[in-house]
N, C-alpha and C. Protein backbone atom coordinates (compact mmCIF):
# COMPACT_ATOMS: atom_id res chain seq x y z
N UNK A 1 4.79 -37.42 1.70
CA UNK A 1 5.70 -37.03 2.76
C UNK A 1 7.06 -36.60 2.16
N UNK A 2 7.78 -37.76 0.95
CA UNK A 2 8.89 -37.11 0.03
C UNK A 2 8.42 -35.64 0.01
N UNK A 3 7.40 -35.18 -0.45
CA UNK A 3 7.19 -34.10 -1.26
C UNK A 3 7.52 -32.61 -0.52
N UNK A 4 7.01 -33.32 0.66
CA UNK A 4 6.94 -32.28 2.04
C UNK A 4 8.23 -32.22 2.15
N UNK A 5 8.89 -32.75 2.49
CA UNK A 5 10.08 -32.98 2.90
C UNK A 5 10.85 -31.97 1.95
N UNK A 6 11.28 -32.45 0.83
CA UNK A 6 11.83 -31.61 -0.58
C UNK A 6 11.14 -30.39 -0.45
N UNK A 7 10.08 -29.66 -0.50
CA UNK A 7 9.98 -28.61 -0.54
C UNK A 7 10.33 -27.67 0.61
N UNK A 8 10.02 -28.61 1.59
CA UNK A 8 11.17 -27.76 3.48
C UNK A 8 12.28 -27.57 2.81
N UNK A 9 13.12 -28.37 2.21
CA UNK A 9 14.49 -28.63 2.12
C UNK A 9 14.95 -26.97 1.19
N UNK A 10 14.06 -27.24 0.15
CA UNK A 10 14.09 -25.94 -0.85
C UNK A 10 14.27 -24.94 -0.09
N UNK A 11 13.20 -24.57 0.67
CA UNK A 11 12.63 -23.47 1.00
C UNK A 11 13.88 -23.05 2.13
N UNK A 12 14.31 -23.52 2.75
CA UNK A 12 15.48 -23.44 3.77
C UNK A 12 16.50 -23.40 3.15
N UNK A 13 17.29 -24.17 1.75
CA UNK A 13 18.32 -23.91 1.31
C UNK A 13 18.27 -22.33 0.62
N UNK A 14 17.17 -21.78 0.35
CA UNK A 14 16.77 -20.49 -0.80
C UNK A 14 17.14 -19.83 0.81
N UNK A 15 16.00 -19.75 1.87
CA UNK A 15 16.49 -18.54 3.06
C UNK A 15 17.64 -18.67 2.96
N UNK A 16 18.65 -19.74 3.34
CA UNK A 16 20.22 -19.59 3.88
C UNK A 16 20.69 -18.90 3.40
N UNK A 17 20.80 -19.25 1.80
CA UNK A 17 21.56 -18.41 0.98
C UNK A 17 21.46 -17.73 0.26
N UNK A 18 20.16 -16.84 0.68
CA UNK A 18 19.62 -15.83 -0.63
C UNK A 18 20.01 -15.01 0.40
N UNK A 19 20.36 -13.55 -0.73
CA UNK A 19 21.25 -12.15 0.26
C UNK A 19 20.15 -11.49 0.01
N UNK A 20 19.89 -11.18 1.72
CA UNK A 20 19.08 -10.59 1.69
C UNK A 20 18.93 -9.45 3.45
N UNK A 21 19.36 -8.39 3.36
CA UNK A 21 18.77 -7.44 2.24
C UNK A 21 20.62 -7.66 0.92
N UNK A 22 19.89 -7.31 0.11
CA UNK A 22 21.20 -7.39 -1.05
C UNK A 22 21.73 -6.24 -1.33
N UNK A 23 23.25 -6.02 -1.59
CA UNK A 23 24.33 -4.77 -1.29
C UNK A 23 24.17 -4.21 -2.48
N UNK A 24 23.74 -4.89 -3.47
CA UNK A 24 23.92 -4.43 -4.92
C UNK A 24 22.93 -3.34 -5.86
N UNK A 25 22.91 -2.51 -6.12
CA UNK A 25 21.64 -1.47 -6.67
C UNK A 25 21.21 -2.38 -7.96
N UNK A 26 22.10 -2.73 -8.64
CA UNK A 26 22.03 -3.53 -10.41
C UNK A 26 21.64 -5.04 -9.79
N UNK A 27 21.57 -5.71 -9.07
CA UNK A 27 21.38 -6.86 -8.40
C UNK A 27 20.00 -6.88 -7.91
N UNK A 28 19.50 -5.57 -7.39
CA UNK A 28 18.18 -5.10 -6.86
C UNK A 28 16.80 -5.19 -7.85
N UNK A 29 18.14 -4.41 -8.65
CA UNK A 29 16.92 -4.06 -9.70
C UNK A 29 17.00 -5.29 -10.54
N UNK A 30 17.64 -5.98 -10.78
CA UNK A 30 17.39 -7.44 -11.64
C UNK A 30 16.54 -8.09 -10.93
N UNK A 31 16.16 -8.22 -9.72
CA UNK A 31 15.40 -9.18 -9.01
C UNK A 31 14.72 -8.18 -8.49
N UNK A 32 14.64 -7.15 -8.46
CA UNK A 32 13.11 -6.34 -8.52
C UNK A 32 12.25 -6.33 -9.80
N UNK A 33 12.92 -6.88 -10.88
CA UNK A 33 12.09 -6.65 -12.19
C UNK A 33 11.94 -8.54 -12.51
N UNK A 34 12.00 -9.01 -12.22
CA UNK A 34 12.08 -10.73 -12.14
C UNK A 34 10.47 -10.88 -11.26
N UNK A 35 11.03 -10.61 -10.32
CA UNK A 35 9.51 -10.62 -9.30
C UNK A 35 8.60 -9.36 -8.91
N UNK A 36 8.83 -8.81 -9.85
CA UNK A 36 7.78 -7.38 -10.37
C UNK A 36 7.88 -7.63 -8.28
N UNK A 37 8.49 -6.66 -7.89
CA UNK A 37 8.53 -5.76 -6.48
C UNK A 37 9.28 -4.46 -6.63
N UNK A 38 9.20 -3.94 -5.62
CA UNK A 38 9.49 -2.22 -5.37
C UNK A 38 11.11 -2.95 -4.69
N UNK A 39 11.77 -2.13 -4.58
CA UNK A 39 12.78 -1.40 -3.70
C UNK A 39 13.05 -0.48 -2.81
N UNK A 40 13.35 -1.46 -1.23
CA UNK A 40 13.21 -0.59 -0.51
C UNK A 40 14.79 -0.37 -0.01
N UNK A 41 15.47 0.46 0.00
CA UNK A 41 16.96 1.03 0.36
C UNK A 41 16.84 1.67 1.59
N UNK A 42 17.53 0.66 2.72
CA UNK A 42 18.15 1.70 3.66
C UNK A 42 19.30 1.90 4.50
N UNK A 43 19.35 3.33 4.86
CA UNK A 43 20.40 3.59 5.21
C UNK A 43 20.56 3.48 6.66
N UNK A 44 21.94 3.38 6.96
CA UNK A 44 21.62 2.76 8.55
C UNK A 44 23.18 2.99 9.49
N UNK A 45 23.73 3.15 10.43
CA UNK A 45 24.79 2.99 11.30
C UNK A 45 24.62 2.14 12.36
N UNK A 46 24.62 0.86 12.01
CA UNK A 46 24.15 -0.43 13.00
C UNK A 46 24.85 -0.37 14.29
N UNK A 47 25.95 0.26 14.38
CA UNK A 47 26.69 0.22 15.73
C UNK A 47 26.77 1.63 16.32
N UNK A 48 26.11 2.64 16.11
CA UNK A 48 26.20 3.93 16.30
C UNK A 48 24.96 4.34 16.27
N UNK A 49 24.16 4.70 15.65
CA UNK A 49 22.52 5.36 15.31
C UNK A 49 21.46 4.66 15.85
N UNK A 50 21.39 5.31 17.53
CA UNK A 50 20.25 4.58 17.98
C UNK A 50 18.82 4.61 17.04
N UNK A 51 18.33 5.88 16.62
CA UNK A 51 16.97 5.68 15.80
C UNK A 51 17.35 4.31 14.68
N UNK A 52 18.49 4.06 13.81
CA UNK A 52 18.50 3.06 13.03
C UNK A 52 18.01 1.74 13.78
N UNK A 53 19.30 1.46 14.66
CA UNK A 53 18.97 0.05 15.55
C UNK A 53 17.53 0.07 15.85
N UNK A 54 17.04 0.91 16.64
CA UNK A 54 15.36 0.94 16.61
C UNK A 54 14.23 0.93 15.15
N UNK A 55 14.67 1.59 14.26
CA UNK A 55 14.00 1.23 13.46
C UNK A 55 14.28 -0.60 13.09
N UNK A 56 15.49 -0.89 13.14
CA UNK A 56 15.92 -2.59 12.15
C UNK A 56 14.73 -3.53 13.27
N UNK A 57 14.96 -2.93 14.98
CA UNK A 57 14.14 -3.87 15.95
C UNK A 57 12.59 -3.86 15.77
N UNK A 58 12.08 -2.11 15.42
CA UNK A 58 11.02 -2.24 15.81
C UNK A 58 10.26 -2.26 14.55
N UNK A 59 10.54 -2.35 13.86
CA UNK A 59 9.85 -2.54 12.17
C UNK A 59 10.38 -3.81 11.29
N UNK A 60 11.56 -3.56 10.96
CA UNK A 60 12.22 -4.54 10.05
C UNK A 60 12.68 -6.02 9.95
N UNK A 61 12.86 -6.10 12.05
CA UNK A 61 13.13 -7.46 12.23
C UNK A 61 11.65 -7.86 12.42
N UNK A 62 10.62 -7.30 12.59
CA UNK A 62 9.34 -8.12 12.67
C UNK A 62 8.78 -8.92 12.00
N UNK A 63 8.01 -9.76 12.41
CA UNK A 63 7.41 -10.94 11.56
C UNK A 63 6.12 -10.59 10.54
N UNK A 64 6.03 -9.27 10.76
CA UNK A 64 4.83 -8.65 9.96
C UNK A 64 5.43 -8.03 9.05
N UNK A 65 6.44 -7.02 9.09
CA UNK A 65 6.68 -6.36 7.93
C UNK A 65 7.58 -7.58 7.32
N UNK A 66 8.34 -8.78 7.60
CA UNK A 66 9.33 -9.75 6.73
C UNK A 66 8.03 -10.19 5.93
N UNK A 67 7.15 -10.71 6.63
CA UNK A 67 6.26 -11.04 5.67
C UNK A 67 5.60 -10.23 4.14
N UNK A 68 5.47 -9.11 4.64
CA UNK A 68 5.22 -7.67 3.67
C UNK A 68 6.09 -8.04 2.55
N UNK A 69 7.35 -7.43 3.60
CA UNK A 69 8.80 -7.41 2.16
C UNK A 69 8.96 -8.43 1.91
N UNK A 70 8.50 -9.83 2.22
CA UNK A 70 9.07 -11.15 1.01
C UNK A 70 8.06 -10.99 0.23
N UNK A 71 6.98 -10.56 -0.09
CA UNK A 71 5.85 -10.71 -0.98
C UNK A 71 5.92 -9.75 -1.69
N UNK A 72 6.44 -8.08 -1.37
CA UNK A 72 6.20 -7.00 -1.98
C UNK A 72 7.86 -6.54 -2.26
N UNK A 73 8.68 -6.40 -1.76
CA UNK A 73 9.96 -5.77 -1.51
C UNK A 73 11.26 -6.87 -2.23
N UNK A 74 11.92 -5.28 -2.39
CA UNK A 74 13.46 -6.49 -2.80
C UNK A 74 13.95 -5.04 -1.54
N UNK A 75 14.68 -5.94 -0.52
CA UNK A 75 15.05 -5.37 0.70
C UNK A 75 16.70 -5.10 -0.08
N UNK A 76 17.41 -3.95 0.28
CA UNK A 76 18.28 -3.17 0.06
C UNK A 76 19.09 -2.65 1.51
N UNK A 77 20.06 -2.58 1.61
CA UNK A 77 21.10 -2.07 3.04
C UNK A 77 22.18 -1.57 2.77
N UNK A 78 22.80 -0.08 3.20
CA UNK A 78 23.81 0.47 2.90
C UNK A 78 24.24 0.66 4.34
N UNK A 79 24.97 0.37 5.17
CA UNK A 79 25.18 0.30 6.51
C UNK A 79 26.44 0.93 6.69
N UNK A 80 27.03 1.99 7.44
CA UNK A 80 27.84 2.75 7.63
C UNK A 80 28.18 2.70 9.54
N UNK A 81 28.79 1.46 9.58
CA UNK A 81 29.37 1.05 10.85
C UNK A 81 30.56 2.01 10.81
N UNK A 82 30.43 2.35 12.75
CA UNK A 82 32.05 3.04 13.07
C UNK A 82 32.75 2.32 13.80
N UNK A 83 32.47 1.35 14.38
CA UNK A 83 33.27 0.86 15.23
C UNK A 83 34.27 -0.61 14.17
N UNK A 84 35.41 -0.32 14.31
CA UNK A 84 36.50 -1.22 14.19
C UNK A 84 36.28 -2.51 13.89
N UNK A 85 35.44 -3.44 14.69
CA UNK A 85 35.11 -4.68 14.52
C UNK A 85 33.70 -4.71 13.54
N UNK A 86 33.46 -3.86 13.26
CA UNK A 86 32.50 -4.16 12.33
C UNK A 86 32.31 -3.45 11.11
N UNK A 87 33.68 -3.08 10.67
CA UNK A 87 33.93 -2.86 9.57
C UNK A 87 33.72 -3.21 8.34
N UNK A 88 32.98 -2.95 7.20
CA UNK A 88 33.10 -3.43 6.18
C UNK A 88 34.01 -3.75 4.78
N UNK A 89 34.18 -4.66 4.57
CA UNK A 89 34.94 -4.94 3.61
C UNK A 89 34.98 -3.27 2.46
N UNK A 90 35.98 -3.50 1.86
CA UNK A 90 36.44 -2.29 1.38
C UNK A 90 35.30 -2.49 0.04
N UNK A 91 35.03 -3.25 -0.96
CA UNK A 91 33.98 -3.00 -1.54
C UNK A 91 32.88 -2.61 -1.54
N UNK A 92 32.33 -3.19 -0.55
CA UNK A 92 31.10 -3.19 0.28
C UNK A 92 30.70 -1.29 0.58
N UNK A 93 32.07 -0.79 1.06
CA UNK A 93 32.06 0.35 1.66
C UNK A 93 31.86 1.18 0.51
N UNK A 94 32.62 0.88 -0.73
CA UNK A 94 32.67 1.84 -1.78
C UNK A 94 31.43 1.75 -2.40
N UNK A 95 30.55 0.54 -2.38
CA UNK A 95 29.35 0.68 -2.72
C UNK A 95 28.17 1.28 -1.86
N UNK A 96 28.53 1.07 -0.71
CA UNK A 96 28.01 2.53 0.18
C UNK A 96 27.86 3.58 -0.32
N UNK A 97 29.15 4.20 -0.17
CA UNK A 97 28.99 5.75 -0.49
C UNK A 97 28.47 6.16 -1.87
N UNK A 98 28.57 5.07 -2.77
CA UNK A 98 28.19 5.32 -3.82
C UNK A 98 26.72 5.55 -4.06
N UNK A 99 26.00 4.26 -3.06
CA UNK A 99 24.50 4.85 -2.81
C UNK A 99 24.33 6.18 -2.21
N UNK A 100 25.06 6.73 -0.95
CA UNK A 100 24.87 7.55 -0.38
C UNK A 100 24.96 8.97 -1.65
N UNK A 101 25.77 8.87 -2.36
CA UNK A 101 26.03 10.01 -3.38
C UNK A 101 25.21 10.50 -3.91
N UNK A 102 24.39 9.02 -4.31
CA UNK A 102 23.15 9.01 -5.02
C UNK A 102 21.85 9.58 -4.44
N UNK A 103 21.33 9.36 -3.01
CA UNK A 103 20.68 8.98 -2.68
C UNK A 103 20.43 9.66 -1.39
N UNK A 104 21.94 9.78 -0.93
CA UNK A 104 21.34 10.38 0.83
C UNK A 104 22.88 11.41 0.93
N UNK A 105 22.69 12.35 0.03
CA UNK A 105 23.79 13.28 0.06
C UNK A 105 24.21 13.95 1.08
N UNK A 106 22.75 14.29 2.01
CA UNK A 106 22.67 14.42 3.42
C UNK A 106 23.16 14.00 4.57
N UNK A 107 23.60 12.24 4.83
CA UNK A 107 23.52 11.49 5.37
C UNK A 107 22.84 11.89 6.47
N UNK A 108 21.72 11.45 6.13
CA UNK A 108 20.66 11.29 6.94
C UNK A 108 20.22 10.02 7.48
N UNK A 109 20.44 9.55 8.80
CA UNK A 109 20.06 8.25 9.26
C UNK A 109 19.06 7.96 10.52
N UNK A 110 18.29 7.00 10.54
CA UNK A 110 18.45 5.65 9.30
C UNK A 110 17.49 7.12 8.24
N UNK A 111 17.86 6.61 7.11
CA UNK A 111 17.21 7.05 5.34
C UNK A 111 16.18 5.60 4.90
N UNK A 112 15.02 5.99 4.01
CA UNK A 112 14.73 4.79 3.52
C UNK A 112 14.30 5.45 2.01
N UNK A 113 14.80 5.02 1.72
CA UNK A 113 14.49 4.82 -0.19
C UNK A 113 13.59 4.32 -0.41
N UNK A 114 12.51 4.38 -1.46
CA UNK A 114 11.51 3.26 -1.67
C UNK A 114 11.69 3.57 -3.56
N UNK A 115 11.88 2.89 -4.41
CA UNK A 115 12.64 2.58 -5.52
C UNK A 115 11.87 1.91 -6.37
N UNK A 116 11.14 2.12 -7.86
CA UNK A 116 10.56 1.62 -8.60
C UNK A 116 11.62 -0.25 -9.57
N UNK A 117 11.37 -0.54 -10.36
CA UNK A 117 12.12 -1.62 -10.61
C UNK A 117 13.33 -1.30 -11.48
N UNK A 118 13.02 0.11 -11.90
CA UNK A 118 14.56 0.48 -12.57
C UNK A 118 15.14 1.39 -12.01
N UNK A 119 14.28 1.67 -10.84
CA UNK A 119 15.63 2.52 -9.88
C UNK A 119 14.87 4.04 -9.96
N UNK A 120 13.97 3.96 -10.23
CA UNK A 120 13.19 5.54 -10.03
C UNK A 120 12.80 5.54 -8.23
N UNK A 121 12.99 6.67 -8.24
CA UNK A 121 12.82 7.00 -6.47
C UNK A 121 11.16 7.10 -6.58
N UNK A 122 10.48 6.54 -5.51
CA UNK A 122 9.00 7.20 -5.30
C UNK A 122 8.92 7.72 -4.48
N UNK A 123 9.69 7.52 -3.11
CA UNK A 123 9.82 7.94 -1.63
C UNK A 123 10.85 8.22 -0.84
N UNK A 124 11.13 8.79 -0.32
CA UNK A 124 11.85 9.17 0.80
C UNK A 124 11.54 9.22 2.30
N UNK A 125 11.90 8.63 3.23
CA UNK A 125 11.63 8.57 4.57
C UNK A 125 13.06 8.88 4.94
N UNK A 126 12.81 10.23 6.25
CA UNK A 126 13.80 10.39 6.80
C UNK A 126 13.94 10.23 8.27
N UNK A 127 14.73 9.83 9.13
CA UNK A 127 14.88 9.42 10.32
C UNK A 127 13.31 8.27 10.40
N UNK A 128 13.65 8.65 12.21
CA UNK A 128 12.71 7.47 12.63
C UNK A 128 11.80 7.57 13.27
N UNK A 129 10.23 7.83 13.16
CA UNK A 129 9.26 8.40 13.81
C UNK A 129 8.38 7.84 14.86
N UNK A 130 9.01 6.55 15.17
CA UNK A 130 8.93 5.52 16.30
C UNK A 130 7.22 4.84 15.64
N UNK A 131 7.37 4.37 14.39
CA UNK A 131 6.31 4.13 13.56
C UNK A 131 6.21 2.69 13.86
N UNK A 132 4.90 2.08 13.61
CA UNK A 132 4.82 0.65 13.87
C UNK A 132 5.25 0.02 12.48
N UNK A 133 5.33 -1.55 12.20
CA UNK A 133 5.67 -2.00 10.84
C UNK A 133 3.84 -1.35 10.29
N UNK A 134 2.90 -1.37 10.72
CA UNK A 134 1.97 -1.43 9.92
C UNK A 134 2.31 0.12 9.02
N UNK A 135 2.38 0.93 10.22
CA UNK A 135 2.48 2.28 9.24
C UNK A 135 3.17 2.38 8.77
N UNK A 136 4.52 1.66 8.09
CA UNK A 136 5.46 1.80 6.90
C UNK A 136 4.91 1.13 6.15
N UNK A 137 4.26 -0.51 6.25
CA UNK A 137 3.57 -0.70 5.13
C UNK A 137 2.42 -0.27 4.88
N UNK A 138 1.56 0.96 5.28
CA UNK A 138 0.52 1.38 5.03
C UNK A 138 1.37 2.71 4.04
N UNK A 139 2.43 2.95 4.47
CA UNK A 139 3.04 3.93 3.66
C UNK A 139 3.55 3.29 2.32
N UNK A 140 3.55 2.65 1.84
CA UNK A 140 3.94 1.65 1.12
C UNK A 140 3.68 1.11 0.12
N UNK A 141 2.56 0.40 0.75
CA UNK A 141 1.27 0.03 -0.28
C UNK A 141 0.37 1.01 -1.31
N UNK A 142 0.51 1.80 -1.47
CA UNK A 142 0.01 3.03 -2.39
C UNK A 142 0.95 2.89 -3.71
N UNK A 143 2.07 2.69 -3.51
CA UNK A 143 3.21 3.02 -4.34
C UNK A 143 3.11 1.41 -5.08
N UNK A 144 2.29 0.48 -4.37
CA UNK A 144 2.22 -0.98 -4.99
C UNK A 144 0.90 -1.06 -6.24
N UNK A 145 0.06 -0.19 -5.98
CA UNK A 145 -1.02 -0.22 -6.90
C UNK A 145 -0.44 0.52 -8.36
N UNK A 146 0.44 1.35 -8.40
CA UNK A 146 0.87 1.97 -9.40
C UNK A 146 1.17 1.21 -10.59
């Protein structure tokens, strides 16, 4: 019962405070190459871009694809809020655009990156095609056998 107990305890202190999705590209890729997973980057306007908000509800917050990406994914977020109160810290922001430079020169939203463990692109998804979680991870999983 100790045992049970201690490992709940683990497992709940690691969710609380593991960042996740994580802001960092060099952070990504260290813990994409730790737990041999892909990288998935996306781009998003959480308070503005209805297709984003719909994609985070109808794919990302699900209990099917979290499951996917904790087993397969190091989850990634570059979020480009307009409204005032949900502003991001000024680092945060500069590491934004810095993905965006990289990555979504376009700004194209939501964007999804899908990212080997040192940062090689395999995919690109643009906007939001009102897709279920299965068909992103059916899009997905191809790029996992490699």
């Amino acid at each position: 019962m100790k045992k049970l107990f201690t490992v709940l305890m683990l497992g709940l202190f690691a969710f609380i405070f593991a960042e996740n999705p994580i802001k960092d590209l060099a952070k990504a890729k260290e813990t994409a190459k730790a737990e041999h997973k892909l990288i998935l980057l996306k781009f998003s306007g959480s308070d503005w871009c209805v297709p984003c908000i719909r994609l985070q509800k109808q794919i990302m917050d699900t209990e099917q694809f979290q499951f996917f990406s904790d087993k397969y994914l190091v989850l990634m977020d570059a979020d480009f809020p307009r409204l005032k109160k949900n502003k991001l810290p000024k680092e945060e922001q500069e590491k934004n655009e810095a993905l965006a430079e990289k990555f979504n020169k376009d700004g194209v939203f939501p964007k999804l990156v899908l990212m080997d463990p040192s940062g090689k692109v395999l995919k690109f998804w643009d906007g939001f095609n009102n897709w279920s979680p299965q068909t992103l991870i059916d899009n997905i999983k191809p790029f996992l056998e490699k």
